[in-house]
N, C-alpha and C. Protein backbone atom coordinates (compact mmCIF):
# COMPACT_ATOMS: atom_id res chain seq x y z
N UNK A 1 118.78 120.08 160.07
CA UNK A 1 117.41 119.98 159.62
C UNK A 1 116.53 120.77 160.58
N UNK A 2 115.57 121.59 160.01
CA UNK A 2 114.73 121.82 160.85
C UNK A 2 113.84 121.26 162.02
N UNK A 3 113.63 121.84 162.71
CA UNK A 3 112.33 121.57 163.69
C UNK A 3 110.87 121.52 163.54
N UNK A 4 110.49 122.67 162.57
CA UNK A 4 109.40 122.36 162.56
C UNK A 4 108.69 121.29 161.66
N UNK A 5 107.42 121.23 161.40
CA UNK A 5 106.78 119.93 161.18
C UNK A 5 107.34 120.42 159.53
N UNK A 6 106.95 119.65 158.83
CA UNK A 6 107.15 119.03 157.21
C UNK A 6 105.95 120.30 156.68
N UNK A 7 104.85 120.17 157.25
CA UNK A 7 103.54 120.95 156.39
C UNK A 7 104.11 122.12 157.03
N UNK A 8 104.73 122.94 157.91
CA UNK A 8 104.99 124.44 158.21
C UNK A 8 106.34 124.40 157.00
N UNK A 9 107.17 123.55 157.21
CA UNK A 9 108.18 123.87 156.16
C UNK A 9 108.02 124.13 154.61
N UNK A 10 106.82 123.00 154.36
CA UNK A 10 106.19 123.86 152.84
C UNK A 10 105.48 124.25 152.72
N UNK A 11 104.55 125.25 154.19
CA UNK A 11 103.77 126.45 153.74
C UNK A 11 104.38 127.46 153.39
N UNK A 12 105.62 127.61 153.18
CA UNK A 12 106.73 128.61 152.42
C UNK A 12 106.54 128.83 150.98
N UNK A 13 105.71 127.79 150.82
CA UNK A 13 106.12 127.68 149.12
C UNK A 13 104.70 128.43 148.45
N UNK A 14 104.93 128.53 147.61
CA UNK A 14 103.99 129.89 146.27
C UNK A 14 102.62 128.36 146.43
N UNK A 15 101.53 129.01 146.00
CA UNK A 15 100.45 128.04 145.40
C UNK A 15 100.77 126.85 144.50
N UNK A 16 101.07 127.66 143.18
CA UNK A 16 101.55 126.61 142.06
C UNK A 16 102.57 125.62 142.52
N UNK A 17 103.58 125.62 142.92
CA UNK A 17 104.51 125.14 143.33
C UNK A 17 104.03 123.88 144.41
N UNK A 18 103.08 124.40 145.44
CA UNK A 18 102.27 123.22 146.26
C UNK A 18 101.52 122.27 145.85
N UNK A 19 100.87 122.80 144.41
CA UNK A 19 99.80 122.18 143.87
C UNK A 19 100.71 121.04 142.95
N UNK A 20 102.23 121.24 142.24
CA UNK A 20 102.75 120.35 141.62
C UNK A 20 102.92 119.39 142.41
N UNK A 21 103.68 119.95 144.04
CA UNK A 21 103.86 118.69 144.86
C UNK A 21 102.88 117.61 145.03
N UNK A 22 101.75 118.22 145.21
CA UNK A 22 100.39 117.72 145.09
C UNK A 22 100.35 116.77 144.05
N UNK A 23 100.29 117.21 143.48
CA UNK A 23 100.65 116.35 141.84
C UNK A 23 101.10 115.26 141.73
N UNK A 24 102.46 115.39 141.92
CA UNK A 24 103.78 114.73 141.99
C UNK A 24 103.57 113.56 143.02
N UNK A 25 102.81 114.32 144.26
CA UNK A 25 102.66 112.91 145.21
C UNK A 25 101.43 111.91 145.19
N UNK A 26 100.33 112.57 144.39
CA UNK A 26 99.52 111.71 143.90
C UNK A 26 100.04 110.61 142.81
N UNK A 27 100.28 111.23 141.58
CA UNK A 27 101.38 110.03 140.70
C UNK A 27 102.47 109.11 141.40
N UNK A 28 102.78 109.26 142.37
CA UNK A 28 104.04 108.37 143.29
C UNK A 28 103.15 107.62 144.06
N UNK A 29 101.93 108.34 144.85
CA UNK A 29 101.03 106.63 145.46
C UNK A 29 100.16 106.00 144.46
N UNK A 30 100.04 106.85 143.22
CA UNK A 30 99.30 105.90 142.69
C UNK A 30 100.11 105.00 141.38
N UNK A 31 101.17 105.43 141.60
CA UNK A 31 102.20 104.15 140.97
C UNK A 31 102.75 103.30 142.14
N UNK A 32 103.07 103.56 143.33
CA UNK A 32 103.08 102.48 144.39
C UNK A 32 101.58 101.38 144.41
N UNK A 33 100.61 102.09 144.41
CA UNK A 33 99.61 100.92 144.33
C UNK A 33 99.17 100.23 143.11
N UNK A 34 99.89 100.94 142.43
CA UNK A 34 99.97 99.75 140.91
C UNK A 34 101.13 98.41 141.03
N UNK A 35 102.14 99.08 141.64
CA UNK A 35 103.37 98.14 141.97
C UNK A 35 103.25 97.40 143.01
N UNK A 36 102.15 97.56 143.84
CA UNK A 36 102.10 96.75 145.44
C UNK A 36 100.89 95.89 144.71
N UNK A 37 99.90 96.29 143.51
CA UNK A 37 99.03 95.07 143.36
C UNK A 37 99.73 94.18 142.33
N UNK A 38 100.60 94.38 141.96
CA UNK A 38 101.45 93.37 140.88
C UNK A 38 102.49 92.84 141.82
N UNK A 39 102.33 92.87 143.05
CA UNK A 39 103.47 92.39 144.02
C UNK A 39 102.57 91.21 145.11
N UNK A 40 101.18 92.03 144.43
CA UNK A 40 100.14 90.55 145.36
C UNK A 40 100.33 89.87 144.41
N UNK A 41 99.73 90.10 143.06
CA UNK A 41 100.13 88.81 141.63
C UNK A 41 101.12 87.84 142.18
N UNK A 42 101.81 88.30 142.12
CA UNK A 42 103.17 87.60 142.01
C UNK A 42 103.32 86.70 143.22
N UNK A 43 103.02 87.53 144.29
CA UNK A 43 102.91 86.11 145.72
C UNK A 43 102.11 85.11 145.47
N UNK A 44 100.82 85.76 144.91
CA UNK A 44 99.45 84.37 144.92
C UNK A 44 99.80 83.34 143.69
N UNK A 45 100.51 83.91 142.44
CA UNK A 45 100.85 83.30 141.42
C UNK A 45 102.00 82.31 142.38
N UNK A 46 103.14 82.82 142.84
CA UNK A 46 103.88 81.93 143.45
C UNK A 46 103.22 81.08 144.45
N UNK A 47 102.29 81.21 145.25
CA UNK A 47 101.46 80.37 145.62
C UNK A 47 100.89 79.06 145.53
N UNK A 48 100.03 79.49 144.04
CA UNK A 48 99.81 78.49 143.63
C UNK A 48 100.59 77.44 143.16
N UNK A 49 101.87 77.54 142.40
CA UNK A 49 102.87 77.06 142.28
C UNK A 49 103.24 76.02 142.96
N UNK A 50 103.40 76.88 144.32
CA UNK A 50 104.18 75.83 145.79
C UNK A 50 102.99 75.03 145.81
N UNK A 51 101.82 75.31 145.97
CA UNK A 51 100.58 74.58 146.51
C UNK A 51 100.73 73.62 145.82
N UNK A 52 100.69 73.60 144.05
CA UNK A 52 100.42 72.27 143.36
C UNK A 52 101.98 71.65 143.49
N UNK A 53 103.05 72.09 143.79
CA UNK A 53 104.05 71.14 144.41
C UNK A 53 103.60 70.37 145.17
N UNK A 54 103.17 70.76 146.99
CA UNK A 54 103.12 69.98 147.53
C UNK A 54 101.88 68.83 147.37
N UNK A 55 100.68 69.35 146.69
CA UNK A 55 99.82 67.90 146.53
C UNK A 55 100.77 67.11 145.88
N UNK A 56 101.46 67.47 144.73
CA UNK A 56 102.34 66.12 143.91
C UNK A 56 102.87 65.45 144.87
N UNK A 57 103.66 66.31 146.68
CA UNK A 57 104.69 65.72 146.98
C UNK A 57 104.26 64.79 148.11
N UNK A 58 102.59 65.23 148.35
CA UNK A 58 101.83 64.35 149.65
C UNK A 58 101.51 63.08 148.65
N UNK A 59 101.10 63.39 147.26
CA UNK A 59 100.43 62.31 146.30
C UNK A 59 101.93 61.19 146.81
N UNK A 60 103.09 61.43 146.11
CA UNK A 60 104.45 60.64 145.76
C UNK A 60 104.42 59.95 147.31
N UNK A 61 104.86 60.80 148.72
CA UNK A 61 104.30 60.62 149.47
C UNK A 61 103.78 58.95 150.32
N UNK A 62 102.16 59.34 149.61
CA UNK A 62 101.23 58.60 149.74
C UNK A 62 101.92 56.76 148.73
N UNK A 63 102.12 57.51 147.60
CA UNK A 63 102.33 56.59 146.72
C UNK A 63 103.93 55.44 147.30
N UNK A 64 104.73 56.15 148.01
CA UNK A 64 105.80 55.31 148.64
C UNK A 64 105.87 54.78 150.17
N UNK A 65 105.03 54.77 150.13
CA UNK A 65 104.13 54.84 151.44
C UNK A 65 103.26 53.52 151.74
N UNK A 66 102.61 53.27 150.79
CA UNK A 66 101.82 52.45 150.08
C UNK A 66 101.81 51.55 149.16
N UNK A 67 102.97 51.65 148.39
CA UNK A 67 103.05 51.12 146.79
C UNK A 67 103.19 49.36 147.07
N UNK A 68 103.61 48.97 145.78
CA UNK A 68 104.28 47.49 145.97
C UNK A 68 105.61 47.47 147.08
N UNK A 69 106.00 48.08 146.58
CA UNK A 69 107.47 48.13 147.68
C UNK A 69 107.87 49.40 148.34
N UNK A 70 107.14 49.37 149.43
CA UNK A 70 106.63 51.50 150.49
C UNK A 70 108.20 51.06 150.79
N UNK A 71 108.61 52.61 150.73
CA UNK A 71 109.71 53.08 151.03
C UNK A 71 109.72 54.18 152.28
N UNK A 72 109.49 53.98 153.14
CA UNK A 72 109.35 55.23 154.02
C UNK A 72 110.17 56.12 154.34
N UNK A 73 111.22 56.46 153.89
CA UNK A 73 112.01 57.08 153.99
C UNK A 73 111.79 58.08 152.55
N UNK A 74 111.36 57.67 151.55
CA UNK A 74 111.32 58.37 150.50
C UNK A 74 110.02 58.89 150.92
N UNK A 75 109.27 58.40 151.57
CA UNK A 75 107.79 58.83 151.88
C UNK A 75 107.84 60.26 152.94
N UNK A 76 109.33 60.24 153.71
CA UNK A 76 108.90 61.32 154.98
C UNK A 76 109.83 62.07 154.19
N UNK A 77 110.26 61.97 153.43
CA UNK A 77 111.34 63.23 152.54
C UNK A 77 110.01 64.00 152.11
N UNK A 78 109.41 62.86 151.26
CA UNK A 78 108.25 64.29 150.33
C UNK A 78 107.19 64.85 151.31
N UNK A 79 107.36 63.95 152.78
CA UNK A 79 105.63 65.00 153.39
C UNK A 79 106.97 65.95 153.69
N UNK A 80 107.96 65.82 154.17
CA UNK A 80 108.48 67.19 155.08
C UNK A 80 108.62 68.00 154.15
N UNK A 81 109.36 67.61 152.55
CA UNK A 81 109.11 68.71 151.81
C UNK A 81 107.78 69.39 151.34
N UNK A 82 106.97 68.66 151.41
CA UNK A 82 105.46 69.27 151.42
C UNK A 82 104.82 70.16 152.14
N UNK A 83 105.72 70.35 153.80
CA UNK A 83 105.67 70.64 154.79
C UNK A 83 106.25 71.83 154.65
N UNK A 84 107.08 72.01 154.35
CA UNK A 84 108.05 73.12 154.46
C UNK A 84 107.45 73.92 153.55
N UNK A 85 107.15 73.28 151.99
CA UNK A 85 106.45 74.36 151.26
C UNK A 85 104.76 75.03 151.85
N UNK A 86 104.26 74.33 152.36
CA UNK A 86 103.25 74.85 152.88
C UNK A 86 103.99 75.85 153.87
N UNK A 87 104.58 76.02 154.29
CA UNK A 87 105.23 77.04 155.44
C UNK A 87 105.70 78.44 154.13
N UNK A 88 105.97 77.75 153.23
CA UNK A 88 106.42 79.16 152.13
C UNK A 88 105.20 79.67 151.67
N UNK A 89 104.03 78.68 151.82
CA UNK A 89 102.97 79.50 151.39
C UNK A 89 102.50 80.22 152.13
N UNK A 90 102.29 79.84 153.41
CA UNK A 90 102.04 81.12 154.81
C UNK A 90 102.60 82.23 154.41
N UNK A 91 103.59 82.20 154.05
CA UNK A 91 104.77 83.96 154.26
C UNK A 91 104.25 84.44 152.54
N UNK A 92 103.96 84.13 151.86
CA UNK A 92 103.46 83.93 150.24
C UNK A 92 102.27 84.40 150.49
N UNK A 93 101.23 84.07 151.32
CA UNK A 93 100.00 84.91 151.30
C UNK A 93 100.17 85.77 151.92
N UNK A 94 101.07 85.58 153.17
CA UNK A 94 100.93 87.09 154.03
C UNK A 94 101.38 88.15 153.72
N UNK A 95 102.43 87.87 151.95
CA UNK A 95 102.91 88.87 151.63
C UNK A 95 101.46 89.80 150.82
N UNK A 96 100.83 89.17 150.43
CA UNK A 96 99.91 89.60 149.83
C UNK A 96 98.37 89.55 150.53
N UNK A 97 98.94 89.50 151.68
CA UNK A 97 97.60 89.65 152.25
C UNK A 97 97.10 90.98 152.39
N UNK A 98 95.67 91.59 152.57
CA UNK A 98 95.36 92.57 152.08
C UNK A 98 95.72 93.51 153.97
N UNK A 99 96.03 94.90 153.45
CA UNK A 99 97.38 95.30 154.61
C UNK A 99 96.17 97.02 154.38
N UNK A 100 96.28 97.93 155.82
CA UNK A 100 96.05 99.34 155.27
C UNK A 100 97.16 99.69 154.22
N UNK A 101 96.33 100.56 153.41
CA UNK A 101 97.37 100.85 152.16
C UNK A 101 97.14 102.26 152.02
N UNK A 102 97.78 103.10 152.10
CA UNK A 102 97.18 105.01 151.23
C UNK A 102 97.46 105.26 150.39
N UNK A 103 96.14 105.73 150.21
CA UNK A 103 96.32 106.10 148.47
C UNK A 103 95.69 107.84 148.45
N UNK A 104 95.77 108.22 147.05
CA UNK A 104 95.86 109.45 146.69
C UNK A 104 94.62 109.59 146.70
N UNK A 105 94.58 111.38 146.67
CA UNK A 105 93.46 112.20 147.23
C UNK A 105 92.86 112.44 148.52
N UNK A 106 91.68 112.99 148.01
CA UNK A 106 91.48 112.85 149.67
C UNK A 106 89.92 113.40 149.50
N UNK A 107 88.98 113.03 150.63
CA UNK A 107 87.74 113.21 150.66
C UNK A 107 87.63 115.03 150.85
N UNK A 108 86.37 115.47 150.07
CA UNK A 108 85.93 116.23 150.35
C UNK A 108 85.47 117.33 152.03
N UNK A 109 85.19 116.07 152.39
CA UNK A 109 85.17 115.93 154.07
C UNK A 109 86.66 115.90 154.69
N UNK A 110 87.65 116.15 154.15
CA UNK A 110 88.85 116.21 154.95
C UNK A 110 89.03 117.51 154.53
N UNK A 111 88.34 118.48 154.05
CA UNK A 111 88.52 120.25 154.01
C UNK A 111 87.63 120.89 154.74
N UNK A 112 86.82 120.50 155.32
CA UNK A 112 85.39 121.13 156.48
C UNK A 112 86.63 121.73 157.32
N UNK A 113 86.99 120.95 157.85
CA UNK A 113 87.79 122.01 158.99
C UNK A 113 88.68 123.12 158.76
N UNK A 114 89.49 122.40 157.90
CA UNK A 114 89.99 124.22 157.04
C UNK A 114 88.96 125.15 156.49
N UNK A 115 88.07 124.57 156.32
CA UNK A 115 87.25 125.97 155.64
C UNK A 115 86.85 126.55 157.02
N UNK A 116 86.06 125.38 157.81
CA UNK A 116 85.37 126.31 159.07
C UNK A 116 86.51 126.97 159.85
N UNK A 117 87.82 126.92 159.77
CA UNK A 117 88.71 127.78 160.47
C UNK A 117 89.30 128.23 159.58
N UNK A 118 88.72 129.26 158.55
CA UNK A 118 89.15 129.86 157.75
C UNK A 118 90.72 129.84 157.49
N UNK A 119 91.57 128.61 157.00
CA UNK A 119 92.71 128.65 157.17
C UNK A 119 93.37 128.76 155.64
N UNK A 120 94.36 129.37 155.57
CA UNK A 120 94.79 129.75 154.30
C UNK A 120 94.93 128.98 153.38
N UNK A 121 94.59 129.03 152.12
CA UNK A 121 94.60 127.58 151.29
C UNK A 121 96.66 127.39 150.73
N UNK A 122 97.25 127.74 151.17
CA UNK A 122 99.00 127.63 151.49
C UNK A 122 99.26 126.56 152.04
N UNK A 123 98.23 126.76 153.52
CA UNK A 123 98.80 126.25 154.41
C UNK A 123 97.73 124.66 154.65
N UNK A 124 96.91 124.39 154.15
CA UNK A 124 95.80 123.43 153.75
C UNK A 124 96.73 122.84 152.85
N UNK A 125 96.74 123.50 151.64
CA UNK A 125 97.90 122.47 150.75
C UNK A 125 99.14 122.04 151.16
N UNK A 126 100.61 122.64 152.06
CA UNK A 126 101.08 122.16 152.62
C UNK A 126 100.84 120.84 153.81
N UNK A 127 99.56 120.96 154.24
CA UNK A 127 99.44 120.32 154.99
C UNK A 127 98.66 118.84 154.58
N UNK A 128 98.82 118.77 153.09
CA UNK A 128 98.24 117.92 152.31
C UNK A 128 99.55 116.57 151.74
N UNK A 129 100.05 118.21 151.26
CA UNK A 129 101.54 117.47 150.72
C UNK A 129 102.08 116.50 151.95
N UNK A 130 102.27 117.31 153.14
CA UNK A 130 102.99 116.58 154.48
C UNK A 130 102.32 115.51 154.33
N UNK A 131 100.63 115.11 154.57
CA UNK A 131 100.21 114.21 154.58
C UNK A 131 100.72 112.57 153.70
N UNK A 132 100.64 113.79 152.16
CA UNK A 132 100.94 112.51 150.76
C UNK A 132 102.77 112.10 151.21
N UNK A 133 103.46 112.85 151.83
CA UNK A 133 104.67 112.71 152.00
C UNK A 133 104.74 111.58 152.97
N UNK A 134 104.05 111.33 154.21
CA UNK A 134 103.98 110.43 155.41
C UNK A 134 103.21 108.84 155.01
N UNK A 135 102.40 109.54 153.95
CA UNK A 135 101.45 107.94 153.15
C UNK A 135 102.67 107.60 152.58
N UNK A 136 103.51 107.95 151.22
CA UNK A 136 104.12 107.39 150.78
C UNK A 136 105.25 106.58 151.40
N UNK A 137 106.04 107.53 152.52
CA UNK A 137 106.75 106.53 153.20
C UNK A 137 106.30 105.12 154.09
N UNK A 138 105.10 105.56 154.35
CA UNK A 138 104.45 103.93 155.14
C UNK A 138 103.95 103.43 153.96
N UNK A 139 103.67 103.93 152.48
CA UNK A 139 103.33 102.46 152.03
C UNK A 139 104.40 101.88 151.79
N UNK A 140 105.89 102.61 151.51
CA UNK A 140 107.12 102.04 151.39
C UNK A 140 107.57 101.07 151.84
N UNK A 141 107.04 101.18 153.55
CA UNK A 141 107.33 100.29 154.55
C UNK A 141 106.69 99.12 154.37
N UNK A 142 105.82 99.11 153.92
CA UNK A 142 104.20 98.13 154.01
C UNK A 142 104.74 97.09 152.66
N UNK A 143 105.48 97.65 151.82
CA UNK A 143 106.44 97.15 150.15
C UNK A 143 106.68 96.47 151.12
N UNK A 144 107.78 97.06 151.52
CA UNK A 144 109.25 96.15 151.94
C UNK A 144 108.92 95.49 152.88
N UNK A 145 107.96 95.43 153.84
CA UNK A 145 107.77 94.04 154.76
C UNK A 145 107.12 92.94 153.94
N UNK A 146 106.46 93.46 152.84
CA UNK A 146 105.61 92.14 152.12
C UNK A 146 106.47 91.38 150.88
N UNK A 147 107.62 92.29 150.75
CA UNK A 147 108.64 91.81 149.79
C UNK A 147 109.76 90.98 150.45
N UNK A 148 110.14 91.35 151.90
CA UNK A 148 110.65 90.59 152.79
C UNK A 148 110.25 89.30 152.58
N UNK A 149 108.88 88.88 153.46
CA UNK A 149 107.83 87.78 153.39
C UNK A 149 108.14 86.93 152.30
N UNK A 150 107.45 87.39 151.16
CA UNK A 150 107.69 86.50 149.69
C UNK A 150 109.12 86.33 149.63
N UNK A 151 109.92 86.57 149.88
CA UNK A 151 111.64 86.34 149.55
C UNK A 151 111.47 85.16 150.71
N UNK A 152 111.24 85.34 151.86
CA UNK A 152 111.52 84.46 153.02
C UNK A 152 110.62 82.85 152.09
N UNK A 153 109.57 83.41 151.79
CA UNK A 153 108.68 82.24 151.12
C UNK A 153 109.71 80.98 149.98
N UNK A 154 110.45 82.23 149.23
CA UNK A 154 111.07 81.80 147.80
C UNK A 154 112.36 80.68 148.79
N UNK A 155 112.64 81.39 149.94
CA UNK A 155 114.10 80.85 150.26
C UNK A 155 113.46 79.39 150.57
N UNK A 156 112.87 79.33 151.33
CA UNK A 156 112.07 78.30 152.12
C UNK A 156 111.63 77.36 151.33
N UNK A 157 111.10 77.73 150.03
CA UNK A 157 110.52 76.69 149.12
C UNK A 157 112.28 76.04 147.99
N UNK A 158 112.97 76.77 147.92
CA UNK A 158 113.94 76.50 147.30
C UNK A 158 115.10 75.74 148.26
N UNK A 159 115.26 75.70 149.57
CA UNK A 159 115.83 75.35 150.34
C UNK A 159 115.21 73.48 150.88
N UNK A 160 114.20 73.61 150.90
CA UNK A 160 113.57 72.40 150.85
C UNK A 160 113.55 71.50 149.92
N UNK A 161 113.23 72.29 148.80
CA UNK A 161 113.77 71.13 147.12
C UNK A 161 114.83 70.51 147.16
N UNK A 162 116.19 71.67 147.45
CA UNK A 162 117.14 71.44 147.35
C UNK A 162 117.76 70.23 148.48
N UNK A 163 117.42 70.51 149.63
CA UNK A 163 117.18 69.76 150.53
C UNK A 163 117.09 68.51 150.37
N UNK A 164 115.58 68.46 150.04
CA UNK A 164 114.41 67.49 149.68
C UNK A 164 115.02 66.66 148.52
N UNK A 165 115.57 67.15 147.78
CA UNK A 165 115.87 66.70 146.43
C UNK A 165 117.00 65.59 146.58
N UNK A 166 118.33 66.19 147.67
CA UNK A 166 119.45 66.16 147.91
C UNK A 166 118.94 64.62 148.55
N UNK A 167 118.34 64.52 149.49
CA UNK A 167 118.10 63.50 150.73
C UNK A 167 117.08 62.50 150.10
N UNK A 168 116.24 62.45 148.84
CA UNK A 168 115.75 61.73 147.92
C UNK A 168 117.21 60.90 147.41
N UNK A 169 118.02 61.75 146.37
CA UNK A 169 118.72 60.97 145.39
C UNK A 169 119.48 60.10 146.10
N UNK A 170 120.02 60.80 147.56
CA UNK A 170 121.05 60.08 148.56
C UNK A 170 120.46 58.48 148.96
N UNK A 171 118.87 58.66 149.22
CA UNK A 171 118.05 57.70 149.62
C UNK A 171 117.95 56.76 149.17
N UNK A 172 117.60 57.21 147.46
CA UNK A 172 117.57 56.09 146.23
C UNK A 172 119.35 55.10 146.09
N UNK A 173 120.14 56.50 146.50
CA UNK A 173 121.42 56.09 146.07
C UNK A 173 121.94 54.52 146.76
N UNK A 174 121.41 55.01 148.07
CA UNK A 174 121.44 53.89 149.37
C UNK A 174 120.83 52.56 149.04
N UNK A 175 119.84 52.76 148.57
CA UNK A 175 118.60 51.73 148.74
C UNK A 175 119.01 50.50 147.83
């Protein structure tokens, strides 16, 4: 592979040919930021989800806790599982918490300096493309840590049910 930078390697290329890349890498961040805001949906939707779990599971909780005949053992099953899902909701918002993101184009004011150093419009567009080329891979990155997160969220909330669920029936089974 070469040495030099990415924008010298495609100031090689014809006009037209720069201007598709151009193109091409605008349509790729601006379908990444269609797919990274349907990837917040989906955390905050899962969110809410876990959230109205755990009021049910502080309510039940409360309710065995308290009732005619408190069971406390059924009572610290549902806060810890309540507990744990609130911990899936942490990683659930942070997947969707709002992150730097790049997106396509670019200000008017990011060509002053090529014009005032009269620099070839080849090598301005190469050095555009390099740019859209370096956004796309960090928003890639910026995906996959927030898709990480929400998975860590999903395990966490499903691991606790299961858990939770397991150490309930055992409880009742006992009792």
């Amino acid at each position: 592979m070469s040495e030099l930078p990415l924008s010298k390697r495609l100031a090689a290329a014809d006009e037209p040919t720069l201007r598709e890349m151009l193109r091409e890498a605008e349509v790729h961040l601006a379908s990444q930021q269609t797919v990274a805001l349907a990837a917040d949906q989906r955390a905050m939707t899962i969110t809410g989800f876990f959230a109205a779990a755990a009021v049910v599971l502080i309510g039940g909780a409360s309710g065995y806790a308290i009732g005619d005949k408190p069971n406390v053992a059924l009572s610290v099953i549902c806060i810890l599982v309540a507990a744990a899902l609130l911990g899936a909701i942490w990683f659930a918002v942070r997947a969707a918490a709002p992150a730097g993101f790049d997106f396509a184009g670019s200000s008017p004011a990011d060509w002053v300096r090529d014009i005032e150093a009269r620099k070839p419009l080849n090598e301005s567009l190469a050095e555009m493309c390099a740019h859209f080329a370096d956004s796309i891979d960090a928003n890639h990155k910026r995906m996959e840590a927030n898709a990480k997160r929400l998975w860590t969220a999903i395990w966490i909330a499903f691991g606790a049910l299961g858990v939770g669920g397991a150490a309930f029936i055992l409880t009742l089974a006992l009792s």
